[in-house]
Structure formats: structure tokens, C-alpha cells
PDB file of N, CA and C in Angstrom:
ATOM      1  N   UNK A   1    -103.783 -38.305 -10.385  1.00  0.00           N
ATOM      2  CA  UNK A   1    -102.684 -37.410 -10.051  1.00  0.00           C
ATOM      3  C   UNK A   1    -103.169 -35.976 -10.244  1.00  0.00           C
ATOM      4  N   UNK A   2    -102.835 -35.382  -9.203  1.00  0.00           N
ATOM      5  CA  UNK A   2    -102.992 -34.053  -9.284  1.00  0.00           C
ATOM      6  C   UNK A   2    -102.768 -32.921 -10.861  1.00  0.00           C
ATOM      7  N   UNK A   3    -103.133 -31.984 -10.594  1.00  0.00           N
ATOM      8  CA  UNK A   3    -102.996 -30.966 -11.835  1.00  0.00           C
ATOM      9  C   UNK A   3    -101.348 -30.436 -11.238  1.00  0.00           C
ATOM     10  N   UNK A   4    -101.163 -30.089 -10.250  1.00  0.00           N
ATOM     11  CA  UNK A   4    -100.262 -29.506  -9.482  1.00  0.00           C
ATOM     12  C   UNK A   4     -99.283 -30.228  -9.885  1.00  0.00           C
ATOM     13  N   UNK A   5     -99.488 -31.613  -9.282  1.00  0.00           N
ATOM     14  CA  UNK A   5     -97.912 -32.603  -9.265  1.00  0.00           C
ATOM     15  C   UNK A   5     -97.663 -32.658 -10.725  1.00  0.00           C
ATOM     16  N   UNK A   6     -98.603 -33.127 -11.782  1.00  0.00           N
ATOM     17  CA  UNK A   6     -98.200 -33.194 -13.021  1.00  0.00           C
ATOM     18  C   UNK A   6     -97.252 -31.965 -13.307  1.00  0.00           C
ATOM     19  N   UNK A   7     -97.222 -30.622 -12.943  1.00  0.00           N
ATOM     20  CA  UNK A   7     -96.943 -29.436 -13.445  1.00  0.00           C
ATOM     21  C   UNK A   7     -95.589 -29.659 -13.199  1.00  0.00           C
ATOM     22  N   UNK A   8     -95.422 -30.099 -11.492  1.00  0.00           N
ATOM     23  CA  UNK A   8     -94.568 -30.129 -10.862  1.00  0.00           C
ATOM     24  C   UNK A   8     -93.579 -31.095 -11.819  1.00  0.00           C
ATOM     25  N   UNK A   9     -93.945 -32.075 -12.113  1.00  0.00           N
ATOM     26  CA  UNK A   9     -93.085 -33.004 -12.877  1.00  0.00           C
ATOM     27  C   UNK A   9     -92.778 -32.880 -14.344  1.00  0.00           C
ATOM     28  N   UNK A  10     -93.583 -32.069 -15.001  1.00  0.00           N
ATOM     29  CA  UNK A  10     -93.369 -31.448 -16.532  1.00  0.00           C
ATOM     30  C   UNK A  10     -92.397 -30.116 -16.226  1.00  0.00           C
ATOM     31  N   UNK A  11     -92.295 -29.571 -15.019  1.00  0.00           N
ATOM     32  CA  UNK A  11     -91.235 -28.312 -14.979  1.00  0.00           C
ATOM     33  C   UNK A  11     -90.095 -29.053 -14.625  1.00  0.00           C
ATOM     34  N   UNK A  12     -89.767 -30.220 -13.735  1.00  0.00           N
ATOM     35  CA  UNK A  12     -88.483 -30.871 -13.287  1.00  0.00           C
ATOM     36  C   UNK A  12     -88.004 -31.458 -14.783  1.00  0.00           C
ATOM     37  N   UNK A  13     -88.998 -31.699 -15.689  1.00  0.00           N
ATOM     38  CA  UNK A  13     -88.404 -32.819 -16.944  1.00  0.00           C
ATOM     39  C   UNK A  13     -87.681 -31.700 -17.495  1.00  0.00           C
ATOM     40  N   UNK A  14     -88.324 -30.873 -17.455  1.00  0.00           N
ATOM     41  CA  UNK A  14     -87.752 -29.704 -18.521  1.00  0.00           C
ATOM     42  C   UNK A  14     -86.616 -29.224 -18.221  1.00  0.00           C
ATOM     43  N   UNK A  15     -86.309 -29.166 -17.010  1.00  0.00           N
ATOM     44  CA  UNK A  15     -85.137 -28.676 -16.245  1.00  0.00           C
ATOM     45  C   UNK A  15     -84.456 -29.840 -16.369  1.00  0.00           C
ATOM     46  N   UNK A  16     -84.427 -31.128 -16.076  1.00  0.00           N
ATOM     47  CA  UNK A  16     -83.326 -32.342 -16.155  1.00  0.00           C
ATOM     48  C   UNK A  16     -83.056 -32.523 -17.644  1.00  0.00           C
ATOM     49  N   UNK A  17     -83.446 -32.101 -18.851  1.00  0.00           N
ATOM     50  CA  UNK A  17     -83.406 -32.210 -19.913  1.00  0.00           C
ATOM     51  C   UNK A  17     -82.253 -31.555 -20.325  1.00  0.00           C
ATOM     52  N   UNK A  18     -82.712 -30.079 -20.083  1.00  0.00           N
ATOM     53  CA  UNK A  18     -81.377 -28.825 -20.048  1.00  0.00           C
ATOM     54  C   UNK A  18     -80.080 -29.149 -19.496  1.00  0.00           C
ATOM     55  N   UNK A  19     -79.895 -29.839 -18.208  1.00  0.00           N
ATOM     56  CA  UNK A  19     -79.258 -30.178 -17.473  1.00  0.00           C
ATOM     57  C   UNK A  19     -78.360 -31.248 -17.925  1.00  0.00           C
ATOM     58  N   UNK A  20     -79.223 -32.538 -18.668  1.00  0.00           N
ATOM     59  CA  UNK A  20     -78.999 -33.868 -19.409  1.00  0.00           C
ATOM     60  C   UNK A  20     -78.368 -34.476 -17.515  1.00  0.00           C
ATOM     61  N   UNK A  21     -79.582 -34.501 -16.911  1.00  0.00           N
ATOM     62  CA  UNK A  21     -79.730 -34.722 -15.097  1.00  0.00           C
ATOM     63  C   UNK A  21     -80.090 -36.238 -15.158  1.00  0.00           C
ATOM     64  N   UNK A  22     -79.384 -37.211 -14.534  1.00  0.00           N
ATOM     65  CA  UNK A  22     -79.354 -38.637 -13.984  1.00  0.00           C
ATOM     66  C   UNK A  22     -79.639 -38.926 -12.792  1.00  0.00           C
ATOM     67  N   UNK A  23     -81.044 -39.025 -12.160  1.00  0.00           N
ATOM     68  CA  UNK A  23     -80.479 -39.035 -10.815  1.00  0.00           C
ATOM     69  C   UNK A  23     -80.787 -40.450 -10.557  1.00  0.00           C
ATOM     70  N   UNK A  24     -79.794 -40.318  -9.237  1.00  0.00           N
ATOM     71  CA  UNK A  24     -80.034 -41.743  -8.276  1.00  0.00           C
ATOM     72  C   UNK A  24     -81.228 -42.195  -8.005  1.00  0.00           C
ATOM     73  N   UNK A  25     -81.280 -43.839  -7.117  1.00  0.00           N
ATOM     74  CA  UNK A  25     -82.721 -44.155  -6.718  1.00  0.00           C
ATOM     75  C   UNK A  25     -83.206 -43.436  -5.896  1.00  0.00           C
ATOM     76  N   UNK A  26     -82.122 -43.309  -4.974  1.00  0.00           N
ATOM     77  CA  UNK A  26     -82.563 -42.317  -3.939  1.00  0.00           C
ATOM     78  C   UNK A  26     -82.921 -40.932  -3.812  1.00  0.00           C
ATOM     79  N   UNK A  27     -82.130 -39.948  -4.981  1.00  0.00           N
ATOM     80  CA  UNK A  27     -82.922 -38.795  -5.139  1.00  0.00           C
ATOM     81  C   UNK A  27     -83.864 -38.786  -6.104  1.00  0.00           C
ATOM     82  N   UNK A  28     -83.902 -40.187  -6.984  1.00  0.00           N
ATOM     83  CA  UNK A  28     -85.995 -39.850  -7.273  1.00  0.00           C
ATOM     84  C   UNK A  28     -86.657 -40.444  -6.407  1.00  0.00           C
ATOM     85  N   UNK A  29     -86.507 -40.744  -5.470  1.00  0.00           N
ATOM     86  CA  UNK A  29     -87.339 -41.060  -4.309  1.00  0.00           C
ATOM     87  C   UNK A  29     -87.725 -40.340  -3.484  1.00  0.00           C
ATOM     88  N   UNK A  30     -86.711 -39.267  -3.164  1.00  0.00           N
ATOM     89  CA  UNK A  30     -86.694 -38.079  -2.443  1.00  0.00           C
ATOM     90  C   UNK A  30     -87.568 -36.886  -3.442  1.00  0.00           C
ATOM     91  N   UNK A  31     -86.758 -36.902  -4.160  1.00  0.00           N
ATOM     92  CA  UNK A  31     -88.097 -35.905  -5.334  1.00  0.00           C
ATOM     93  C   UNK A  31     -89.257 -36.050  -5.227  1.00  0.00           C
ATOM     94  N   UNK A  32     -89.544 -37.428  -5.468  1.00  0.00           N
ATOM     95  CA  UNK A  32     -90.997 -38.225  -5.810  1.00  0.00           C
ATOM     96  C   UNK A  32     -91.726 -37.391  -4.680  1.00  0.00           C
ATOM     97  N   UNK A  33     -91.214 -37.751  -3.411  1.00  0.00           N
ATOM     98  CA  UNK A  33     -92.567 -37.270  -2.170  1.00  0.00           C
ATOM     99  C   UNK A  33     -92.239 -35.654  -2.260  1.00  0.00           C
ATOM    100  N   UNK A  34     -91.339 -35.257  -2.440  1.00  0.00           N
ATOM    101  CA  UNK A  34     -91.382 -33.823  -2.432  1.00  0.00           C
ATOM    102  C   UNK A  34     -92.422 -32.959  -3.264  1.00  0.00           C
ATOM    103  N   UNK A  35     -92.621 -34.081  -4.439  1.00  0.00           N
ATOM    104  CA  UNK A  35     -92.958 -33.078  -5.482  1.00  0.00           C
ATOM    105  C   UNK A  35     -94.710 -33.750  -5.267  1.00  0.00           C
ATOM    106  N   UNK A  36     -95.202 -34.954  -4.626  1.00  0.00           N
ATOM    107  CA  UNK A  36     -96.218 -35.280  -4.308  1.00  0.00           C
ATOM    108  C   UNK A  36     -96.736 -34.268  -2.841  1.00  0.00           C
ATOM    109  N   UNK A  37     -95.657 -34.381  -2.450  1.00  0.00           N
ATOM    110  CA  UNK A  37     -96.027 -32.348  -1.363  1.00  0.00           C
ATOM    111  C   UNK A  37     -95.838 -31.738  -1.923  1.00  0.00           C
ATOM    112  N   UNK A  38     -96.095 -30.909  -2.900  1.00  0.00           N
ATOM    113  CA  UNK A  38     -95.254 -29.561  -3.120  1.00  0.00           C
ATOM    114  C   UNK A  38     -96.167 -28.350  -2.368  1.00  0.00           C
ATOM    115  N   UNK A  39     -95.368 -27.862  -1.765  1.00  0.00           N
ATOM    116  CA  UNK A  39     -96.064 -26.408  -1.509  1.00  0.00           C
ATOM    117  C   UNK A  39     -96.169 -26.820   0.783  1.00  0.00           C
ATOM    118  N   UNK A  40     -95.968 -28.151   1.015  1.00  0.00           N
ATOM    119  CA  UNK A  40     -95.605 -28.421   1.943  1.00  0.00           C
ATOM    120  C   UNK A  40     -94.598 -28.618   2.559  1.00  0.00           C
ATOM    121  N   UNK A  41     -94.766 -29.020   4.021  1.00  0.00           N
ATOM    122  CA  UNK A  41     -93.211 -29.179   4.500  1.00  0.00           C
ATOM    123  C   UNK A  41     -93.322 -31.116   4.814  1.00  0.00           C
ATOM    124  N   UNK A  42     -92.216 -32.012   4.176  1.00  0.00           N
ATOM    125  CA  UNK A  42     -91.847 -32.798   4.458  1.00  0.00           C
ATOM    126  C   UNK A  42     -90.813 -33.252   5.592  1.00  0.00           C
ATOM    127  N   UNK A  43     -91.687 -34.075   6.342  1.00  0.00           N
ATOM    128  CA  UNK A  43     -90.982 -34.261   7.944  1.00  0.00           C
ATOM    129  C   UNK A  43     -90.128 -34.826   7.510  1.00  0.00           C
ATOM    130  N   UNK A  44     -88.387 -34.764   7.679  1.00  0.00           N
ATOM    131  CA  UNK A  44     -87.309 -35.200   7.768  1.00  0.00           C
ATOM    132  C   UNK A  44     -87.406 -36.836   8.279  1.00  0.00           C
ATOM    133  N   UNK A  45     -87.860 -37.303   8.933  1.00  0.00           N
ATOM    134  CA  UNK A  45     -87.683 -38.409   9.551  1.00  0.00           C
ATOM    135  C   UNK A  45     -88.617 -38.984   8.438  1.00  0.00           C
ATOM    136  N   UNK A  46     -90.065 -38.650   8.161  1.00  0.00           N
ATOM    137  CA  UNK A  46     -90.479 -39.308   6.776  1.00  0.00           C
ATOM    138  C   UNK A  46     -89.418 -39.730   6.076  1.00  0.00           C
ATOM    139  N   UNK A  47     -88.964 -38.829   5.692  1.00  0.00           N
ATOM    140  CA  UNK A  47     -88.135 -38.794   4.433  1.00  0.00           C
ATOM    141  C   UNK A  47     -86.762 -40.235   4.498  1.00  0.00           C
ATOM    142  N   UNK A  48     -86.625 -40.019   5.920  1.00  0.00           N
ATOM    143  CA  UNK A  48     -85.229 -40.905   6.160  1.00  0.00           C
ATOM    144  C   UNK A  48     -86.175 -42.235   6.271  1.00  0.00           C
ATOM    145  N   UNK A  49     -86.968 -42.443   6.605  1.00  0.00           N
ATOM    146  CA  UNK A  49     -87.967 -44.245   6.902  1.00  0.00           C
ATOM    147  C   UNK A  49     -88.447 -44.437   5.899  1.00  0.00           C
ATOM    148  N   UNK A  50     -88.295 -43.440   4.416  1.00  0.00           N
ATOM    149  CA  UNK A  50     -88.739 -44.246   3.045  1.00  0.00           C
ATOM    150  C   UNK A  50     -87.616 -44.490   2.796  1.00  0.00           C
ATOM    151  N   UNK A  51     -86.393 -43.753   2.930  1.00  0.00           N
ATOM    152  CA  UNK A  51     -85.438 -44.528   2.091  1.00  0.00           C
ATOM    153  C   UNK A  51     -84.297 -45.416   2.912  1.00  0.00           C
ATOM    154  N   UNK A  52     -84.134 -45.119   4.177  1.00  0.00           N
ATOM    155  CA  UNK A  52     -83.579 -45.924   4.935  1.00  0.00           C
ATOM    156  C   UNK A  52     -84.097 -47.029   6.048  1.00  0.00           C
ATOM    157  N   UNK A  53     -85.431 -47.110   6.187  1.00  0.00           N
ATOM    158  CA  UNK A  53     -86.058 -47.660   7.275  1.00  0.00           C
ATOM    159  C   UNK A  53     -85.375 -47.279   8.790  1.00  0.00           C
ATOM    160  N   UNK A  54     -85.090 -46.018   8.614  1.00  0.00           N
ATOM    161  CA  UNK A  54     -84.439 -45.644  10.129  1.00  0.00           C
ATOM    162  C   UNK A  54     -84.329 -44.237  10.114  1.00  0.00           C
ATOM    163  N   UNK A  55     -84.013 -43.233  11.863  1.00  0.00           N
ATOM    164  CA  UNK A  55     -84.093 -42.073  11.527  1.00  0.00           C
ATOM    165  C   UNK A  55     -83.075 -42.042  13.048  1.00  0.00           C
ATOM    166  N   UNK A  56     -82.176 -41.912  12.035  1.00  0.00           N
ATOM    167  CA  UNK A  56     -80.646 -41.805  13.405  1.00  0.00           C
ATOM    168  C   UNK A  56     -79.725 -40.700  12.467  1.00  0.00           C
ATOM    169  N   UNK A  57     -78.779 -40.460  13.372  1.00  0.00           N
ATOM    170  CA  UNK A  57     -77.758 -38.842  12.593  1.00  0.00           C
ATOM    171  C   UNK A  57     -77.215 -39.612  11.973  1.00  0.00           C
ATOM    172  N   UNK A  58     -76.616 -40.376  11.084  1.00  0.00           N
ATOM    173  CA  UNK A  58     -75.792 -41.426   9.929  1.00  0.00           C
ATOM    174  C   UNK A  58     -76.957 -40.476   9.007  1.00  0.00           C
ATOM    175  N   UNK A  59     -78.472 -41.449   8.825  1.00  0.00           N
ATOM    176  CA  UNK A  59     -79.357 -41.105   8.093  1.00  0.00           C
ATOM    177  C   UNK A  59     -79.473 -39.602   7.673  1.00  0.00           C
ATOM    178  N   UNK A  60     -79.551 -39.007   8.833  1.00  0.00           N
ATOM    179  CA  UNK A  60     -79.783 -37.291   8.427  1.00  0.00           C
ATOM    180  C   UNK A  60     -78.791 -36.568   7.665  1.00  0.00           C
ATOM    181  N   UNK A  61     -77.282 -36.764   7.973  1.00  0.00           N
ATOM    182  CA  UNK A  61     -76.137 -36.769   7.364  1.00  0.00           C
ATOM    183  C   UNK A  61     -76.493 -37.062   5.656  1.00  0.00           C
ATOM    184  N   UNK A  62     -76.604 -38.085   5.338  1.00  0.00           N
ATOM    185  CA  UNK A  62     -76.892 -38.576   4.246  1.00  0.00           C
ATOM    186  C   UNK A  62     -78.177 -37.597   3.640  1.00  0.00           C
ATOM    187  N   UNK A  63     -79.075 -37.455   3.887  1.00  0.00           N
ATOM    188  CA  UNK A  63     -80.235 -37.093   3.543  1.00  0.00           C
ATOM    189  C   UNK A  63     -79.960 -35.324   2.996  1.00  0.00           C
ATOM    190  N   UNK A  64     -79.161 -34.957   4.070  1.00  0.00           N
ATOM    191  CA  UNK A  64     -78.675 -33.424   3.719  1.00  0.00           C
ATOM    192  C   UNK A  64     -77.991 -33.498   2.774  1.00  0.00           C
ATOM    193  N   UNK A  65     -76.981 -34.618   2.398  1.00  0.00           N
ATOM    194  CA  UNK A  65     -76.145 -34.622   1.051  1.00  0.00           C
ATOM    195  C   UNK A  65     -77.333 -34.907  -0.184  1.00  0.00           C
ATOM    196  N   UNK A  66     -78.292 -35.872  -0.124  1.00  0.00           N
ATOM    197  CA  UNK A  66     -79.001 -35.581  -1.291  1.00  0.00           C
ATOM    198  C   UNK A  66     -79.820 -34.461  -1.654  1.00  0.00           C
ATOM    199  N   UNK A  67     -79.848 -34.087  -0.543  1.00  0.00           N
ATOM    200  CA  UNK A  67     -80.829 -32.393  -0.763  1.00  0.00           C
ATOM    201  C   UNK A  67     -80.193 -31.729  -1.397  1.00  0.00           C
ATOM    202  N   UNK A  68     -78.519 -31.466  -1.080  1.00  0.00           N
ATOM    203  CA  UNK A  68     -77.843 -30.593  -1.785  1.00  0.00           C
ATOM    204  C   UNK A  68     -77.842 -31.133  -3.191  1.00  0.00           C
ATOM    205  N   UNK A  69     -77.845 -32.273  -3.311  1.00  0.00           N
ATOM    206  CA  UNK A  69     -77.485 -32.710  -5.032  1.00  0.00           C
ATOM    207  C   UNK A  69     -78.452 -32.445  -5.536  1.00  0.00           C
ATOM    208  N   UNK A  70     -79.937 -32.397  -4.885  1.00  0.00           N
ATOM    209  CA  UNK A  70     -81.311 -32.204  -5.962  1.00  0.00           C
ATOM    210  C   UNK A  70     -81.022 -31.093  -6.351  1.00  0.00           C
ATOM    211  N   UNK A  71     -80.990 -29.511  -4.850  1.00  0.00           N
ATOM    212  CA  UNK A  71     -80.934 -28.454  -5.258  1.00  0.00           C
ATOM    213  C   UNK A  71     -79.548 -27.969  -6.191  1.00  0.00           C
ATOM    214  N   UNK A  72     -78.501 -28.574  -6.462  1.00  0.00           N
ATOM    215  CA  UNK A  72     -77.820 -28.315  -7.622  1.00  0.00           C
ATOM    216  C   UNK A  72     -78.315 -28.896  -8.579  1.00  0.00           C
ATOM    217  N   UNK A  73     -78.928 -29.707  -8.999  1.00  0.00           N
ATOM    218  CA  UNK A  73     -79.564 -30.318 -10.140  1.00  0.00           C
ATOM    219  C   UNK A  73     -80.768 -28.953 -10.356  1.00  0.00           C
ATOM    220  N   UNK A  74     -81.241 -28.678  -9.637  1.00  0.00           N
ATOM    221  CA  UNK A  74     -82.361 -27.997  -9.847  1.00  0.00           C
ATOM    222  C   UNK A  74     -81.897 -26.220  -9.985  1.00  0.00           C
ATOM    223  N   UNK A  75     -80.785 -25.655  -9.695  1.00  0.00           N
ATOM    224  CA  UNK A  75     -80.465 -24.306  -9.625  1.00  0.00           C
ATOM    225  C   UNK A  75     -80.764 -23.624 -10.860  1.00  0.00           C
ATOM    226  N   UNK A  76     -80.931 -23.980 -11.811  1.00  0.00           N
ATOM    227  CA  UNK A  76     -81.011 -23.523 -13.052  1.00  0.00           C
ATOM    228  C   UNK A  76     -81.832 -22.917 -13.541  1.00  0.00           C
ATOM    229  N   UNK A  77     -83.337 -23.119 -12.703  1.00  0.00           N
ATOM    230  CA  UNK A  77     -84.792 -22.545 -12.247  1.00  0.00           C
ATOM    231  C   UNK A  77     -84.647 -21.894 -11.350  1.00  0.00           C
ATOM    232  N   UNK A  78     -84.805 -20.960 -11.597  1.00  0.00           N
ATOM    233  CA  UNK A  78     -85.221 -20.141 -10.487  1.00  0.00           C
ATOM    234  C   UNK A  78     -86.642 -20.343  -9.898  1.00  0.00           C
ATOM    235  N   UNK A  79     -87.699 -20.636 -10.593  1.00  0.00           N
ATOM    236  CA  UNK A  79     -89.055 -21.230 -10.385  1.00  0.00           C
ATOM    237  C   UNK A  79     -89.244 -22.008  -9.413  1.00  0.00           C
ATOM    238  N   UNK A  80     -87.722 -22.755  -9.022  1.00  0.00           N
ATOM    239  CA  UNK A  80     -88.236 -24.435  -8.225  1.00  0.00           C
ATOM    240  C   UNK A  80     -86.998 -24.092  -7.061  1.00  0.00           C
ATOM    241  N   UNK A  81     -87.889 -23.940  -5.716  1.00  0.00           N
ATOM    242  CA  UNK A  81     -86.893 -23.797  -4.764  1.00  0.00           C
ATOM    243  C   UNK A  81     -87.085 -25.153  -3.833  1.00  0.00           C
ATOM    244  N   UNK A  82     -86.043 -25.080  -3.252  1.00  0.00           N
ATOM    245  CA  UNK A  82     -86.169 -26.438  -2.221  1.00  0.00           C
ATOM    246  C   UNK A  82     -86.036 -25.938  -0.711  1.00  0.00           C
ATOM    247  N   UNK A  83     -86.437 -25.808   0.415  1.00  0.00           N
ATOM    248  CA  UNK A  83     -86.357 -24.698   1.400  1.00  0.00           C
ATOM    249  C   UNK A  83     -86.240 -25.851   2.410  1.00  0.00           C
ATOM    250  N   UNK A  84     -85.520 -25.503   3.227  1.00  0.00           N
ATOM    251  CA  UNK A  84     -85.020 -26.252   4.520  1.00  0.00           C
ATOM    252  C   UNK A  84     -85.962 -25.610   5.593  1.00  0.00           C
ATOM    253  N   UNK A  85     -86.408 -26.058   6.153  1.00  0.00           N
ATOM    254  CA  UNK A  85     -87.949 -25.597   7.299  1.00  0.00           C
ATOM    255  C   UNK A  85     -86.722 -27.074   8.521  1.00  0.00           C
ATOM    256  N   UNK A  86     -86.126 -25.531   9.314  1.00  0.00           N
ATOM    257  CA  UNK A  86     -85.210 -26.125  10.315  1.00  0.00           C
ATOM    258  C   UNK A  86     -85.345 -27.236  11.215  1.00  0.00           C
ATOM    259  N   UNK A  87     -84.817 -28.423  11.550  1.00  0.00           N
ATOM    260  CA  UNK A  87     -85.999 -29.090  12.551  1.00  0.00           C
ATOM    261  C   UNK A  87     -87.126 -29.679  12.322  1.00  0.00           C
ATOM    262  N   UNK A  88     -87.377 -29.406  11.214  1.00  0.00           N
ATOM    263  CA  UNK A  88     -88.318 -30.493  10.632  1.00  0.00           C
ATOM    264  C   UNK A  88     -88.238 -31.001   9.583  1.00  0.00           C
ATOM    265  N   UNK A  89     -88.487 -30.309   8.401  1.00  0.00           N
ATOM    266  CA  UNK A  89     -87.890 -30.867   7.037  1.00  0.00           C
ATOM    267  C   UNK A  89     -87.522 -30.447   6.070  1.00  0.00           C
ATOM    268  N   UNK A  90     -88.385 -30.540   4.510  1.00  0.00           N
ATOM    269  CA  UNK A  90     -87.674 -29.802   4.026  1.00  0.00           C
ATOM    270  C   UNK A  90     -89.363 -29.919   2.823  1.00  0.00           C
ATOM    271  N   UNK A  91     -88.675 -28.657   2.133  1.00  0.00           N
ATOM    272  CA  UNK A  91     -90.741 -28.346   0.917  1.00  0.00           C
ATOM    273  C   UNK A  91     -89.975 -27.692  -0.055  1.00  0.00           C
ATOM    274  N   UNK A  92     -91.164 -28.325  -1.288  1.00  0.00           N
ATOM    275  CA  UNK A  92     -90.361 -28.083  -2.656  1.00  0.00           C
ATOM    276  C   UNK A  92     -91.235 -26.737  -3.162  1.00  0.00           C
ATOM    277  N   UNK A  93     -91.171 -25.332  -3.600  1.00  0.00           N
ATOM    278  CA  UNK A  93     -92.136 -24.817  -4.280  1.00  0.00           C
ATOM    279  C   UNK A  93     -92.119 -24.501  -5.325  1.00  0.00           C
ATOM    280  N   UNK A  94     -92.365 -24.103  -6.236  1.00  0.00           N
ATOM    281  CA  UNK A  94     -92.785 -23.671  -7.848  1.00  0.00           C
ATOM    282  C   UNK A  94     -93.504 -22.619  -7.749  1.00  0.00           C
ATOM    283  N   UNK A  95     -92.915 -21.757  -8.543  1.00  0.00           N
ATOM    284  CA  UNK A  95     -93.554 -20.267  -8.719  1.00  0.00           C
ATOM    285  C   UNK A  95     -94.026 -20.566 -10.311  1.00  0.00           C
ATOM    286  N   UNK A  96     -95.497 -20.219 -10.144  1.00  0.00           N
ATOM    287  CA  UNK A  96     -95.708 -20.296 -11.769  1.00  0.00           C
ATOM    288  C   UNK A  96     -95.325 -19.352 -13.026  1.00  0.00           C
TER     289      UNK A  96
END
């Protein structure tokens, strides 16, 4: 595992700690590849065929609601943004 992702995942603990943050299967699943990209953009339809095996508007619908729940889980950092890259997907970054 990366030096990066580790960082990435010792700054989210620290932040879900503060928080006392539970998340679903599905938004540590969604985290998981985000934070295994970080600093990239994750194709939306990726994202919907790991956790749904499909990439139809039901799926995308859904997928935008867990984005919003990470990035309220995560607002508390200013360090850790989650950025919507329109039309395609979505990338997690960390400012050190």
C-alpha cells in the first residue's frame, strides 16, 4: 500500500473519530476506491459496477446521495475535499 493511501486513511480515521462516523457498506466502498485514487478522477460508472453491477440513472441517483453523505461526514476537514469532475466522476484530494 501506498505511502499516500495510508495517509489518506490515517487523516479519514482521524476525522471519523471526531465525528464518532459509521459508515455504510456502501460508502466504505465508495471511499475505499476513492481514497485508492486519491488525487484522481473516478469514472462514475466505475463507481456504480462496484457497487451495483449496473450503470443506469436509478444507480447514478443513488450514487450522488452517497457522495453527499461522505462529503458531510468529511466537512469538518477542510484538508479532504471530494470534487465532482462533471460527466465523469468524482476525486478525493488532501492538502497536506
Amino acid at each position: 500500500m501506498s505511502v499516500l493511501i495510508l495517509f489518506c486513511l490515517k487523516k479519514f480515521y482521524r476525522t471519523a473519530i471526531k465525528g464518532n462516523i459509521e459508515l455504510s457498506l456502501i460508502e466504505a466502498k465508495l471511499l475505499k476506491e476513492l481514497i485508492v485514487n486519491v488525487g484522481h478522477t473516478v469514472d462514475a460508472s466505475t463507481m456504480m459496477q462496484l457497487i451495483w453491477q449496473r450503470d443506469d440513472p436509478y444507480s447514478r441517483n443513488s450514487l450522488h446521495g452517497f457522495i453527499h453523505k461522505l462529503r458531510h461526514y468529511l466537512r469538518h476537514d477542510q484538508s479532504i475535499s471530494l470534487i465532482n469532475q462533471r460527466g465523469i466522476g468524482y476525486m478525493l484530494t488532501i492538502k497536506a
